[in-house]
PDB file of N, CA and C in Angstrom:
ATOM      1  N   UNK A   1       0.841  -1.176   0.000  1.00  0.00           N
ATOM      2  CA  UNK A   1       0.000   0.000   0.000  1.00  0.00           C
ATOM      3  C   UNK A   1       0.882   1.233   0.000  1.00  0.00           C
ATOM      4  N   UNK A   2       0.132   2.264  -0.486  1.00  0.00           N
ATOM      5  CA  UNK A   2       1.233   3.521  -0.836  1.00  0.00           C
ATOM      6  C   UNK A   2       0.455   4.353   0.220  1.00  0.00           C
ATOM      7  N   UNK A   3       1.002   5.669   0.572  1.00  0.00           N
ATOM      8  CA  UNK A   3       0.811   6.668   1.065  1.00  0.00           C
ATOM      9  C   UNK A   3       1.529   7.863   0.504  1.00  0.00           C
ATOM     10  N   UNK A   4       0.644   8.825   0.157  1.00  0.00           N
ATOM     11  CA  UNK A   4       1.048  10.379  -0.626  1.00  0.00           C
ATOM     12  C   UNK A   4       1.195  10.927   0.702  1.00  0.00           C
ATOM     13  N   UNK A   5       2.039  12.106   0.280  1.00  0.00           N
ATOM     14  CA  UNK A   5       1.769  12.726   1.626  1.00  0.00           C
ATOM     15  C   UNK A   5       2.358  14.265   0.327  1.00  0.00           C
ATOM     16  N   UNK A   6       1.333  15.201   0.736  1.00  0.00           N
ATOM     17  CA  UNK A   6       1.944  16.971  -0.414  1.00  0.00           C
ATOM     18  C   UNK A   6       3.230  17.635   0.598  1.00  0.00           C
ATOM     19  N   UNK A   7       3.941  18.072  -0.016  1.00  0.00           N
ATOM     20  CA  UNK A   7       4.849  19.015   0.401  1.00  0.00           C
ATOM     21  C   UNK A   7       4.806  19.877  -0.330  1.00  0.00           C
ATOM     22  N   UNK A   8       5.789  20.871  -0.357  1.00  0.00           N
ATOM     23  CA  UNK A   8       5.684  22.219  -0.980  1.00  0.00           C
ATOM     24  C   UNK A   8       6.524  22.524  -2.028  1.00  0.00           C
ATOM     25  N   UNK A   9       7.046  21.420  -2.874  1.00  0.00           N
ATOM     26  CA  UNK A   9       7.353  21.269  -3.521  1.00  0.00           C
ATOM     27  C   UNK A   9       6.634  19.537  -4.405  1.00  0.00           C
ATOM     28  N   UNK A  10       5.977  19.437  -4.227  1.00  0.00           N
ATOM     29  CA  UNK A  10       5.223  17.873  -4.868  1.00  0.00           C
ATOM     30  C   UNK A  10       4.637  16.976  -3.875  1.00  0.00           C
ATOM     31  N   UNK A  11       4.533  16.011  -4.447  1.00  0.00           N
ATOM     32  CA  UNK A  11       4.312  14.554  -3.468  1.00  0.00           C
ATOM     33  C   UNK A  11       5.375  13.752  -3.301  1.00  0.00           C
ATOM     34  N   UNK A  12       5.498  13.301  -2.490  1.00  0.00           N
ATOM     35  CA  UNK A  12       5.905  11.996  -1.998  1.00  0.00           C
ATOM     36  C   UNK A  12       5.389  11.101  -1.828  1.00  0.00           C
ATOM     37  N   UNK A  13       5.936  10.026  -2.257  1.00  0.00           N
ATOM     38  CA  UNK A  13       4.553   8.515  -2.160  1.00  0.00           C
ATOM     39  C   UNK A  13       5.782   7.982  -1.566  1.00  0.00           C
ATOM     40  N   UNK A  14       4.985   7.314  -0.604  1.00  0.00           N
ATOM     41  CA  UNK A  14       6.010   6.031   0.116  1.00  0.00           C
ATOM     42  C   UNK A  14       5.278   4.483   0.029  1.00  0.00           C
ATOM     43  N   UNK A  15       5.945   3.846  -0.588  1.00  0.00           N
ATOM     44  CA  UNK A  15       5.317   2.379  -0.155  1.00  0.00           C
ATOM     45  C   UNK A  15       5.299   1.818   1.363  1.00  0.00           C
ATOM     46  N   UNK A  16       4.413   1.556   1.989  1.00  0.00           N
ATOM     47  CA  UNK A  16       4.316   1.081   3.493  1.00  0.00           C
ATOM     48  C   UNK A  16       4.962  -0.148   3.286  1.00  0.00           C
ATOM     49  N   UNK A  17       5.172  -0.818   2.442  1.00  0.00           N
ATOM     50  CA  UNK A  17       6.147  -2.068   2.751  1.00  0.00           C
ATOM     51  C   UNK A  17       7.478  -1.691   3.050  1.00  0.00           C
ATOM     52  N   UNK A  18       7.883  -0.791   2.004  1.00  0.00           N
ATOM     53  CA  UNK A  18       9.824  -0.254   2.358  1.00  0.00           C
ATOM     54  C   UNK A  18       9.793  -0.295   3.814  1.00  0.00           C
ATOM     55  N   UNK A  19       8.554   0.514   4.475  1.00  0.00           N
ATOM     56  CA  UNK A  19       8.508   1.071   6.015  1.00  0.00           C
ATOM     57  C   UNK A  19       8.929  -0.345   6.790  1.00  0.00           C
ATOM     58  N   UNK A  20       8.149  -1.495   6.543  1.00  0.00           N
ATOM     59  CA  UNK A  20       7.809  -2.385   6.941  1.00  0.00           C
ATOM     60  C   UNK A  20       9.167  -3.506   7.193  1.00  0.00           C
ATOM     61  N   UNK A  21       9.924  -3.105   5.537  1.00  0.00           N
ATOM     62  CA  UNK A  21      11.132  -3.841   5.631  1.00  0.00           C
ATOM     63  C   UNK A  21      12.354  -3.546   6.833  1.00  0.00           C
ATOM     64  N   UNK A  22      11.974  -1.971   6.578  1.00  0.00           N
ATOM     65  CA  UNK A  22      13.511  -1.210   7.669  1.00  0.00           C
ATOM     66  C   UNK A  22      13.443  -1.439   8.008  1.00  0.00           C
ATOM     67  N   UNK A  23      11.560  -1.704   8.891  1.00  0.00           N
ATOM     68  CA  UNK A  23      11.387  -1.416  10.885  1.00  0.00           C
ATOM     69  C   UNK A  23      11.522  -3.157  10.773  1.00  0.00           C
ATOM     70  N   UNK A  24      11.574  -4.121   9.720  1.00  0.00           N
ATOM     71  CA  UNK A  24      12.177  -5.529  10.142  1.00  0.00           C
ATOM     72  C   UNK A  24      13.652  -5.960  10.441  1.00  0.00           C
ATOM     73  N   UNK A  25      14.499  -4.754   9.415  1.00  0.00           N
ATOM     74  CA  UNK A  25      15.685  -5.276   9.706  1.00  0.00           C
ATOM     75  C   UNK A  25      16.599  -4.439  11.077  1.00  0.00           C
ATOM     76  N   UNK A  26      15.478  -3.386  11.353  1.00  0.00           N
ATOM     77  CA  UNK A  26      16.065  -2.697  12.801  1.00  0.00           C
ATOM     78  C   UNK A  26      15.658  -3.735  13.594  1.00  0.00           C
ATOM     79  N   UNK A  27      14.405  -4.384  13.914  1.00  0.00           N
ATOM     80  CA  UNK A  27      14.044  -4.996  14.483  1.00  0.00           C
ATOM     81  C   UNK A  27      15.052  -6.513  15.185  1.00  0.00           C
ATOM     82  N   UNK A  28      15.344  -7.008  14.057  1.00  0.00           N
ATOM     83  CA  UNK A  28      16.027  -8.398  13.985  1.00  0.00           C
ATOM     84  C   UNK A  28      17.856  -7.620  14.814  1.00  0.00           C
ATOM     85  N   UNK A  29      18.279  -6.384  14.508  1.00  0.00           N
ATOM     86  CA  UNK A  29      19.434  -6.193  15.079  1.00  0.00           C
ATOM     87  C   UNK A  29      19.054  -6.234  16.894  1.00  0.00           C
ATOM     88  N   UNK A  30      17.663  -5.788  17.274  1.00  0.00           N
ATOM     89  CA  UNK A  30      17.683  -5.602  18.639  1.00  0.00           C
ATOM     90  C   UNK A  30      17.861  -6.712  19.362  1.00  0.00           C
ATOM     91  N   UNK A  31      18.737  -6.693  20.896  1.00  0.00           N
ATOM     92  CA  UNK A  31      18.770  -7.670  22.088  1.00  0.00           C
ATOM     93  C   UNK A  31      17.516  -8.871  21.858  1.00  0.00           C
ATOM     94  N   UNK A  32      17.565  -9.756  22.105  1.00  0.00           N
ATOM     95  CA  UNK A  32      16.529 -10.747  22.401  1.00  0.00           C
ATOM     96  C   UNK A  32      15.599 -11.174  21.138  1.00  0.00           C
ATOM     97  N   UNK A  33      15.704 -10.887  20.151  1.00  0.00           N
ATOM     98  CA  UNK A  33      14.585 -10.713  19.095  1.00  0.00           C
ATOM     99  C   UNK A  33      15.083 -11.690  18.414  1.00  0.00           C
ATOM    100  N   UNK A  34      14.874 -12.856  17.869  1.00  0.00           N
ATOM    101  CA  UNK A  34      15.097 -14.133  16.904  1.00  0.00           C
ATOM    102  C   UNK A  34      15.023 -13.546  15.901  1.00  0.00           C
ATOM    103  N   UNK A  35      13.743 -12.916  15.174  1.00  0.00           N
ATOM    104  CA  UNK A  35      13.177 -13.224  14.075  1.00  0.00           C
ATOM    105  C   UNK A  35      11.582 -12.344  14.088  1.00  0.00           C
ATOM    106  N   UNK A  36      10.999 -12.578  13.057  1.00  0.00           N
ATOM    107  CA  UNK A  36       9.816 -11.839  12.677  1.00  0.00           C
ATOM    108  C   UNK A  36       9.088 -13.715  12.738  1.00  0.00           C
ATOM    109  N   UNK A  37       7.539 -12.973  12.995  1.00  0.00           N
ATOM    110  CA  UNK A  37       6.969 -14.051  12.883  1.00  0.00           C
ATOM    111  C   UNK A  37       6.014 -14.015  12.040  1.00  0.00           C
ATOM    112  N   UNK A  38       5.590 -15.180  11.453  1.00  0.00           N
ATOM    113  CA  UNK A  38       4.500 -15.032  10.350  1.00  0.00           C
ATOM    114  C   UNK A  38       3.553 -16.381  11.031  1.00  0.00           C
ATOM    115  N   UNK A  39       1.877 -15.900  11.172  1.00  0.00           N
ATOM    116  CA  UNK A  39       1.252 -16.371  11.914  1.00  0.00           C
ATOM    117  C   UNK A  39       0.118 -16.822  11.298  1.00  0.00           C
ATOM    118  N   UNK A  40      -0.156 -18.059  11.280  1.00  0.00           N
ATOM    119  CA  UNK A  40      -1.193 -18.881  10.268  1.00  0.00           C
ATOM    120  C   UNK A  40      -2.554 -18.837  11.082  1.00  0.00           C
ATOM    121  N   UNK A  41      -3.264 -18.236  10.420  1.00  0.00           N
ATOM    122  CA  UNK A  41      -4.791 -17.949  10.730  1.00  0.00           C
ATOM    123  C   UNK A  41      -5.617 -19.066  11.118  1.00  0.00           C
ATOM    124  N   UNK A  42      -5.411 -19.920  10.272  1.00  0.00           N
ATOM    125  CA  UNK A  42      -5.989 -21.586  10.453  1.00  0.00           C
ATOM    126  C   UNK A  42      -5.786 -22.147  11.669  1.00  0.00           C
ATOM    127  N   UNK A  43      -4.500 -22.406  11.510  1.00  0.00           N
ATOM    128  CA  UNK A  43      -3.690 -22.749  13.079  1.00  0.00           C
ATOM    129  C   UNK A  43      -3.293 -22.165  13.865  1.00  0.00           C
ATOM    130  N   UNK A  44      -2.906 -21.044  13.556  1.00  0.00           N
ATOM    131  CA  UNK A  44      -2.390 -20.518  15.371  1.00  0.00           C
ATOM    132  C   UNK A  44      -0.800 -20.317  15.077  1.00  0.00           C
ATOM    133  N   UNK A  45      -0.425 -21.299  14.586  1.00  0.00           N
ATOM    134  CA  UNK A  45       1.043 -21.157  14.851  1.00  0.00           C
ATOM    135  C   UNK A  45       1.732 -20.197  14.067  1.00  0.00           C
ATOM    136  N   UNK A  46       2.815 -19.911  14.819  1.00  0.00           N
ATOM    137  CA  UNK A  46       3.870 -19.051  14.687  1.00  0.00           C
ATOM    138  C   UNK A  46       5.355 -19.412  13.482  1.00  0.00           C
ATOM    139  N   UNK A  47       5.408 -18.894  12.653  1.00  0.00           N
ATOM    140  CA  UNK A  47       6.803 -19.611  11.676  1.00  0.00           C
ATOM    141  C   UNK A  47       7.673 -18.379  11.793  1.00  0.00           C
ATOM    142  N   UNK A  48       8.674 -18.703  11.947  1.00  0.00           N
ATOM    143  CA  UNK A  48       9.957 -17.882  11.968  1.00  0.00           C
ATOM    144  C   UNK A  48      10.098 -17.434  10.427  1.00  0.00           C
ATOM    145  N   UNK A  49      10.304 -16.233   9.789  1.00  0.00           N
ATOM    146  CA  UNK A  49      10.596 -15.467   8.436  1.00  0.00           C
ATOM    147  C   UNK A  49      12.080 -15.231   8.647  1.00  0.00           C
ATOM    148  N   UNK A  50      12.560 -15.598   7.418  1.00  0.00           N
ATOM    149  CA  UNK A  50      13.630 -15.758   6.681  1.00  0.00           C
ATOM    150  C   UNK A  50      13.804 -14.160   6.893  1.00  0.00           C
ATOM    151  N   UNK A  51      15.370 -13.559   5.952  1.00  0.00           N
ATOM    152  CA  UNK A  51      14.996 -12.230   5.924  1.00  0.00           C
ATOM    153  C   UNK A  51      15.065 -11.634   5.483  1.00  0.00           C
ATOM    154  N   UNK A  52      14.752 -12.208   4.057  1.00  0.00           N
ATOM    155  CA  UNK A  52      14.094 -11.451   3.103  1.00  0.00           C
ATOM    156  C   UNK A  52      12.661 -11.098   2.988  1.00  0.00           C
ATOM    157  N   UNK A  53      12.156 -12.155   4.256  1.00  0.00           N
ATOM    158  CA  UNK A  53      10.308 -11.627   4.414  1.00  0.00           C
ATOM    159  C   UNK A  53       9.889 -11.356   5.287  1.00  0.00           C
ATOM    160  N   UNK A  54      11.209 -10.420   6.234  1.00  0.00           N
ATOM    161  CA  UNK A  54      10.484  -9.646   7.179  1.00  0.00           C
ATOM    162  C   UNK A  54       9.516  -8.803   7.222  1.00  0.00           C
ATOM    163  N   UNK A  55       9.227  -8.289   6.539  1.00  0.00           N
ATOM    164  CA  UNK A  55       8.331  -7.001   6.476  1.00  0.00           C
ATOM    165  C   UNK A  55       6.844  -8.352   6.507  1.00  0.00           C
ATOM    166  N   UNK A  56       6.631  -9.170   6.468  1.00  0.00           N
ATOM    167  CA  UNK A  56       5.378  -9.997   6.368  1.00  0.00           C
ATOM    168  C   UNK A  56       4.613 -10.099   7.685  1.00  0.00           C
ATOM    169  N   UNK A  57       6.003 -10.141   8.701  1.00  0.00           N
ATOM    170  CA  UNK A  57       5.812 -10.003  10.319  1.00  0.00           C
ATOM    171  C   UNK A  57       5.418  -8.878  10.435  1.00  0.00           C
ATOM    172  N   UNK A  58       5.356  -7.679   9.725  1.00  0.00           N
ATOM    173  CA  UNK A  58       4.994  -6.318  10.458  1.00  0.00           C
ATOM    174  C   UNK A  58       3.625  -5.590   9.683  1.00  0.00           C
ATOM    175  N   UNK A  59       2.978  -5.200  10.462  1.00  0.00           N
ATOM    176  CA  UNK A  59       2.113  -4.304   9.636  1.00  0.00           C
ATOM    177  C   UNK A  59       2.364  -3.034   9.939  1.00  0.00           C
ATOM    178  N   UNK A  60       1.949  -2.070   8.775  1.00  0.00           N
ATOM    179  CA  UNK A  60       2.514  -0.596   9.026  1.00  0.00           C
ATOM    180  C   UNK A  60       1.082  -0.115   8.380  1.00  0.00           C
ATOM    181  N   UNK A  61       0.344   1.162   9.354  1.00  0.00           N
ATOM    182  CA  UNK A  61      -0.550   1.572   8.946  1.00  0.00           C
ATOM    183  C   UNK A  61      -0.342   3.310   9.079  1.00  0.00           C
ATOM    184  N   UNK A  62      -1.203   4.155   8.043  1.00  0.00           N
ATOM    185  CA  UNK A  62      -0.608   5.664   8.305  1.00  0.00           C
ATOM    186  C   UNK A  62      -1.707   6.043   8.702  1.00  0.00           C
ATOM    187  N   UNK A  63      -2.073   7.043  10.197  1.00  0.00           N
ATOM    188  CA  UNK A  63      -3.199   7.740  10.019  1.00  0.00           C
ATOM    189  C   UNK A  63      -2.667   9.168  10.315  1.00  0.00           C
ATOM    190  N   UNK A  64      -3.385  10.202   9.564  1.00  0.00           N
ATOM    191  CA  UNK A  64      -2.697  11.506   9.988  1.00  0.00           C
ATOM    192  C   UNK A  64      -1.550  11.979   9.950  1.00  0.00           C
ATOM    193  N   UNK A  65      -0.855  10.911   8.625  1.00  0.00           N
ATOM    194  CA  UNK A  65       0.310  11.366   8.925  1.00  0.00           C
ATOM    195  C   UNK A  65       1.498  10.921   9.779  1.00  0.00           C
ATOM    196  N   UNK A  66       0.757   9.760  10.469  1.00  0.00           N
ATOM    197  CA  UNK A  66       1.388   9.651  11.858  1.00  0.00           C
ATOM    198  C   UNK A  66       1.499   7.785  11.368  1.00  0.00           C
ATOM    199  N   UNK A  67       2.472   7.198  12.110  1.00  0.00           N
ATOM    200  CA  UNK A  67       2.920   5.477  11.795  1.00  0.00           C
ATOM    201  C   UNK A  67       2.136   5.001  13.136  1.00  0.00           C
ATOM    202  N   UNK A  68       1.538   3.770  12.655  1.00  0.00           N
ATOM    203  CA  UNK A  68       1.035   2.692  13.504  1.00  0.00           C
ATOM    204  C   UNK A  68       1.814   1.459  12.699  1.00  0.00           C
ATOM    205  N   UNK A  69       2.917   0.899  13.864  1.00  0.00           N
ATOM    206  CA  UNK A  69       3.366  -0.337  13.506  1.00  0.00           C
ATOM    207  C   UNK A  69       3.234  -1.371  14.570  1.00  0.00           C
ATOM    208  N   UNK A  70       3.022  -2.880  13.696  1.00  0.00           N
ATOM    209  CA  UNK A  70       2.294  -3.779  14.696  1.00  0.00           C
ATOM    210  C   UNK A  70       3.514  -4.957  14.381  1.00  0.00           C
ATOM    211  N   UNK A  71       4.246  -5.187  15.074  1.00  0.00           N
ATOM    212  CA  UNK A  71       5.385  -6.264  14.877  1.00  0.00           C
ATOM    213  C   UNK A  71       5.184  -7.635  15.771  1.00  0.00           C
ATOM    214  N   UNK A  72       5.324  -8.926  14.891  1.00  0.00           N
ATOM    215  CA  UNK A  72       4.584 -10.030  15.646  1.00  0.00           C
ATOM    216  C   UNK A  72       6.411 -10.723  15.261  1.00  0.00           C
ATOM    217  N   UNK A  73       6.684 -10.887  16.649  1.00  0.00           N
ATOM    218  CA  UNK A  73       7.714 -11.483  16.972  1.00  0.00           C
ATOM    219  C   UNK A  73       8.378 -12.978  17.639  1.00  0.00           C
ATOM    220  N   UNK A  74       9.313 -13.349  17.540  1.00  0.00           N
ATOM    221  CA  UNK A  74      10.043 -14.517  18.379  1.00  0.00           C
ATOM    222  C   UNK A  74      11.061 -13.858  19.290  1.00  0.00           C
ATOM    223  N   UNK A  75      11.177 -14.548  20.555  1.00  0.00           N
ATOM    224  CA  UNK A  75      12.041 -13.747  21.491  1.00  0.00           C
ATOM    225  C   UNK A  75      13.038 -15.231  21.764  1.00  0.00           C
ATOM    226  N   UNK A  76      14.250 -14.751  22.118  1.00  0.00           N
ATOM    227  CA  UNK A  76      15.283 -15.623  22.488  1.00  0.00           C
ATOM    228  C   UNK A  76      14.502 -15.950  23.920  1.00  0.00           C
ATOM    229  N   UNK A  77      14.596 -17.340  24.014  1.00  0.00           N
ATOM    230  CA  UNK A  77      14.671 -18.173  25.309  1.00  0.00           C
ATOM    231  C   UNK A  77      15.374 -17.663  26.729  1.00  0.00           C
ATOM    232  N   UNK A  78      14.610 -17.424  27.681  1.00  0.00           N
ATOM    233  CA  UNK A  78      15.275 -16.794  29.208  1.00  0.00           C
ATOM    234  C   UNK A  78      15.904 -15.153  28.807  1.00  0.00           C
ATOM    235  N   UNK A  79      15.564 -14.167  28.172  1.00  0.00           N
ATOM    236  CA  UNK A  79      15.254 -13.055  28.240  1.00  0.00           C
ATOM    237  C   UNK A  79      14.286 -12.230  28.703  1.00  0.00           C
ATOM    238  N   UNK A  80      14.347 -11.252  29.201  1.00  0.00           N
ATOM    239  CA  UNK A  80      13.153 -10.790  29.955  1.00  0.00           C
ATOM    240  C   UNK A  80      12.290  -9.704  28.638  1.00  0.00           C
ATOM    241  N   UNK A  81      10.723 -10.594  28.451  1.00  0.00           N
ATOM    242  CA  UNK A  81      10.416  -9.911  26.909  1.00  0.00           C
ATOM    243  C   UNK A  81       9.900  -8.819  27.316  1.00  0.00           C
ATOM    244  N   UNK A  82       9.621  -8.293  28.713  1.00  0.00           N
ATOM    245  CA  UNK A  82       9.258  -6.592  28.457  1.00  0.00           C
ATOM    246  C   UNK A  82      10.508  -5.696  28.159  1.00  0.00           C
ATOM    247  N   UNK A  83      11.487  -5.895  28.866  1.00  0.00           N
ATOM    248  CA  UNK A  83      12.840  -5.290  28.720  1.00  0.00           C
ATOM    249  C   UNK A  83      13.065  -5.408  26.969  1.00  0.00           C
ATOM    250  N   UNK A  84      12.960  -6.447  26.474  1.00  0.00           N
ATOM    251  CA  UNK A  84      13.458  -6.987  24.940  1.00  0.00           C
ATOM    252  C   UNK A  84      12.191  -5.979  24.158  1.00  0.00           C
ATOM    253  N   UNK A  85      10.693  -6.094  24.529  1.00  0.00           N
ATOM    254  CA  UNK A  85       9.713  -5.656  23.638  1.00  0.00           C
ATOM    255  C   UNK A  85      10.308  -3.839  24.009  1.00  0.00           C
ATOM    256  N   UNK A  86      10.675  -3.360  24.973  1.00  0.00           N
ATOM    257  CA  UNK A  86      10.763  -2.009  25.548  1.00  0.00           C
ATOM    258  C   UNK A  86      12.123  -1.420  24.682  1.00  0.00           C
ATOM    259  N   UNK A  87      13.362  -1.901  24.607  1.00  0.00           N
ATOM    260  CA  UNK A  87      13.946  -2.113  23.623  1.00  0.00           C
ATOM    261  C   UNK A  87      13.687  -2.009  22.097  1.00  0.00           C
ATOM    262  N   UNK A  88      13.220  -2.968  21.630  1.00  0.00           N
ATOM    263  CA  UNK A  88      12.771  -2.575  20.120  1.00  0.00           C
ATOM    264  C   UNK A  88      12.257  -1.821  19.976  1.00  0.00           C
ATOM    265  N   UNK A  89      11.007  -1.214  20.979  1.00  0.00           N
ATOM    266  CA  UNK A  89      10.207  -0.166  20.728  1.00  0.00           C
ATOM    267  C   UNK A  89      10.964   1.270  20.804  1.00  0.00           C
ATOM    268  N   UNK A  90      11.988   1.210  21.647  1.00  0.00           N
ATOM    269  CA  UNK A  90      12.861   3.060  20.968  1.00  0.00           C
ATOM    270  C   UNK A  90      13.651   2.755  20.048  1.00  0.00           C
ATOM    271  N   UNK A  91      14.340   1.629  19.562  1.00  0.00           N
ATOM    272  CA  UNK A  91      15.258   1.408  18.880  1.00  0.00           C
ATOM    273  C   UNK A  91      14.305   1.752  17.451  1.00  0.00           C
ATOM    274  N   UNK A  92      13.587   0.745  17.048  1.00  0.00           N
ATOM    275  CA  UNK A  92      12.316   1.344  16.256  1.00  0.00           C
ATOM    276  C   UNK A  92      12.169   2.977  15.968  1.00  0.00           C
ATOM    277  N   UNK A  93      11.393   3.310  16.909  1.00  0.00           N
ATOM    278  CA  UNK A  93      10.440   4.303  16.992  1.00  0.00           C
ATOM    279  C   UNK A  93      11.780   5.441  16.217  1.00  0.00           C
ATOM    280  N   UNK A  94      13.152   5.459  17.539  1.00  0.00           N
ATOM    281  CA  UNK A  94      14.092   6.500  16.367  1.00  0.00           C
ATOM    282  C   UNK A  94      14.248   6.261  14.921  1.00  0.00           C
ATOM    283  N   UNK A  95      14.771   4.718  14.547  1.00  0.00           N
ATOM    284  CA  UNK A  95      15.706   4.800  13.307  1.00  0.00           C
ATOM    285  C   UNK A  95      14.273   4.855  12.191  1.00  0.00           C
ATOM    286  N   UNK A  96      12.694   4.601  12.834  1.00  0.00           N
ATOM    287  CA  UNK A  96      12.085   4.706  11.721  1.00  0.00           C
ATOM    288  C   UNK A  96      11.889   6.175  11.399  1.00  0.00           C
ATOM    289  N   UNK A  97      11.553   7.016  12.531  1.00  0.00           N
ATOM    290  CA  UNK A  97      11.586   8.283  12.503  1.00  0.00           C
ATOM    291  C   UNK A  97      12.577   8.983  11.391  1.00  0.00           C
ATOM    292  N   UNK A  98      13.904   8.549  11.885  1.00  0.00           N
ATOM    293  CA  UNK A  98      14.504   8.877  11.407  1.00  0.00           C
ATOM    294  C   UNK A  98      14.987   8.910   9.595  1.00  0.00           C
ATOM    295  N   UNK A  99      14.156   8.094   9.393  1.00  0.00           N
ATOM    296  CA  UNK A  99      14.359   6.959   8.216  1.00  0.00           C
ATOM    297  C   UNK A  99      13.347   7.632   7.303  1.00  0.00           C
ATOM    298  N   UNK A 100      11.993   7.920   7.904  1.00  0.00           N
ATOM    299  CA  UNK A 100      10.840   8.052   7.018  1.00  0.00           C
ATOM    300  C   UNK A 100      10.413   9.541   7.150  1.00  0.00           C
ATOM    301  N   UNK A 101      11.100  10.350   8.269  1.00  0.00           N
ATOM    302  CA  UNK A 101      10.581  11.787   8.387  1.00  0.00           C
ATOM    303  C   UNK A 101       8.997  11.989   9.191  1.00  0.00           C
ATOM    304  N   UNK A 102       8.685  10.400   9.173  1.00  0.00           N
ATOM    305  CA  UNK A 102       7.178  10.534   9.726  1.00  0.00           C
ATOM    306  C   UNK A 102       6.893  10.061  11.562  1.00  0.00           C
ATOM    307  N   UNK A 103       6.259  10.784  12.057  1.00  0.00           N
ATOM    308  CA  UNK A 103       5.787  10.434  13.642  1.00  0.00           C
ATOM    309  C   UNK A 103       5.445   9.339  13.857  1.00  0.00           C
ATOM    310  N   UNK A 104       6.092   8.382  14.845  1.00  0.00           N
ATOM    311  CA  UNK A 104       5.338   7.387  15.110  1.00  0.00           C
ATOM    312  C   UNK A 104       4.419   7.239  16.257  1.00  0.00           C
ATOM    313  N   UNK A 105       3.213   6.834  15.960  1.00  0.00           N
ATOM    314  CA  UNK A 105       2.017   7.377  16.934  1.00  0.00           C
ATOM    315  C   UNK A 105       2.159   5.962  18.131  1.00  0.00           C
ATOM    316  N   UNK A 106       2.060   5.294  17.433  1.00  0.00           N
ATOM    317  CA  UNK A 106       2.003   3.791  17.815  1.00  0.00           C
ATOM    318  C   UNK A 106       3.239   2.443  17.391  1.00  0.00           C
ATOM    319  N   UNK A 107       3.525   1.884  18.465  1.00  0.00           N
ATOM    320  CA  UNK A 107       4.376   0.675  18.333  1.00  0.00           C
ATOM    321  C   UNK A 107       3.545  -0.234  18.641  1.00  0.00           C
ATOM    322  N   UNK A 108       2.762  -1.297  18.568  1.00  0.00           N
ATOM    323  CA  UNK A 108       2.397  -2.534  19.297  1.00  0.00           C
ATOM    324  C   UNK A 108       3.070  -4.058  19.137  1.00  0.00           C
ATOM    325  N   UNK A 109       3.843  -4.738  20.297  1.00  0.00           N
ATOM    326  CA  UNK A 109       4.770  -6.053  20.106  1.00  0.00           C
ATOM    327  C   UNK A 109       3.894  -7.231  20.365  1.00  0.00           C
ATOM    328  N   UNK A 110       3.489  -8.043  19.213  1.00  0.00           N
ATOM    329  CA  UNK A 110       3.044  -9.376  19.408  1.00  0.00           C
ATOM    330  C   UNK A 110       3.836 -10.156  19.737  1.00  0.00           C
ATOM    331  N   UNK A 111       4.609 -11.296  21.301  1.00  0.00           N
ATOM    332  CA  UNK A 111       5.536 -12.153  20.876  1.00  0.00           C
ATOM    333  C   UNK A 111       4.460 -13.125  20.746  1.00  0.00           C
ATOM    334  N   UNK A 112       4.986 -13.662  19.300  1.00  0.00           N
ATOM    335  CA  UNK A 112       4.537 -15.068  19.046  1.00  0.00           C
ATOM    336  C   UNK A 112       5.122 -16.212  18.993  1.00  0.00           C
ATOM    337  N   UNK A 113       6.200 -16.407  20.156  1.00  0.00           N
ATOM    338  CA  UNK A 113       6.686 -17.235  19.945  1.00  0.00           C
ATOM    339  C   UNK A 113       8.213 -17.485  21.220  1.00  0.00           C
ATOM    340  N   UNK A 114       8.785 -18.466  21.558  1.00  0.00           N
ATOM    341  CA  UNK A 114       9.930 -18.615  22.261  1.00  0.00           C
ATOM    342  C   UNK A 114      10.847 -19.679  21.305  1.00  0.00           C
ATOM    343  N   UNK A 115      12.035 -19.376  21.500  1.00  0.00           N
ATOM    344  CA  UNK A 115      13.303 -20.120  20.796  1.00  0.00           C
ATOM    345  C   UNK A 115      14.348 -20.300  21.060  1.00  0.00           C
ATOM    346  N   UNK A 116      15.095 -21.087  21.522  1.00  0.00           N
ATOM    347  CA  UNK A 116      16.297 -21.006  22.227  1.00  0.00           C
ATOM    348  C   UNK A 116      17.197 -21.058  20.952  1.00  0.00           C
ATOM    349  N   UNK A 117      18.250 -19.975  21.289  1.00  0.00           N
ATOM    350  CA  UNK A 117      19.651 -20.068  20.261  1.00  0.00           C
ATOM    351  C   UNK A 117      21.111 -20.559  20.791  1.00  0.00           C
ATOM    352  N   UNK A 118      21.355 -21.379  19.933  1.00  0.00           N
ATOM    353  CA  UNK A 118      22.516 -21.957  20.005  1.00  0.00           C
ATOM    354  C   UNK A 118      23.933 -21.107  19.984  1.00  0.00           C
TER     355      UNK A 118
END
């Protein structure tokens, strides 16, 4: 999905997936975070995304101008996931800011999932 947004010199269109990809591969650098998760409607379960299909784990929605992102995650095994979800969420919130010029209104962290790494 695209989003225009006018400036004073033209438009800008952004694809909400690009959004979707960054805030996956900021995501995957933070403490505790495995992976993006991709979550089967049928079943329930949780599959770990490769990463080239991160952005599948995230939804990115614009209202006002403003980012609503919804990231459904795997957390490393014996980490503490508010500290880990509290984490991604400024690590996020700057480099997307930073990245897209746009406010982020909203972060919300689904973990879907536990994984121990070797």
């Amino acid at each position: 999905m695209k989003e225009a947004l006018a400036t004073g010199s033209g438009n800008l269109i952004i694809d909400l997936d690009v959004v979707a990809q960054y805030a996956g591969s900021v995501a995957v650098e933070c403490f505790g975070i495995v992976g993006m998760a991709a979550v089967s409607m049928s079943d329930g379960i949780a599959k770990l995304l490769k990463k080239e299909n991160l952005a599948r784990g995230i939804n990115v929605v614009m209202k006002n101008n403003r980012l609503i992102l919804d990231f459904h995650v795997i957390v490393s095994y014996g980490v503490n996931i508010r500290t880990v979800a509290s984490n991604l969420v400024n690590n996020v919130k700057y480099k997307v800011e930073e990245f897209t010029g746009f406010e982020i209104d909203k972060i919300n962290v689904f973990v879907e999932g536990v994984r121990v790494i070797d």
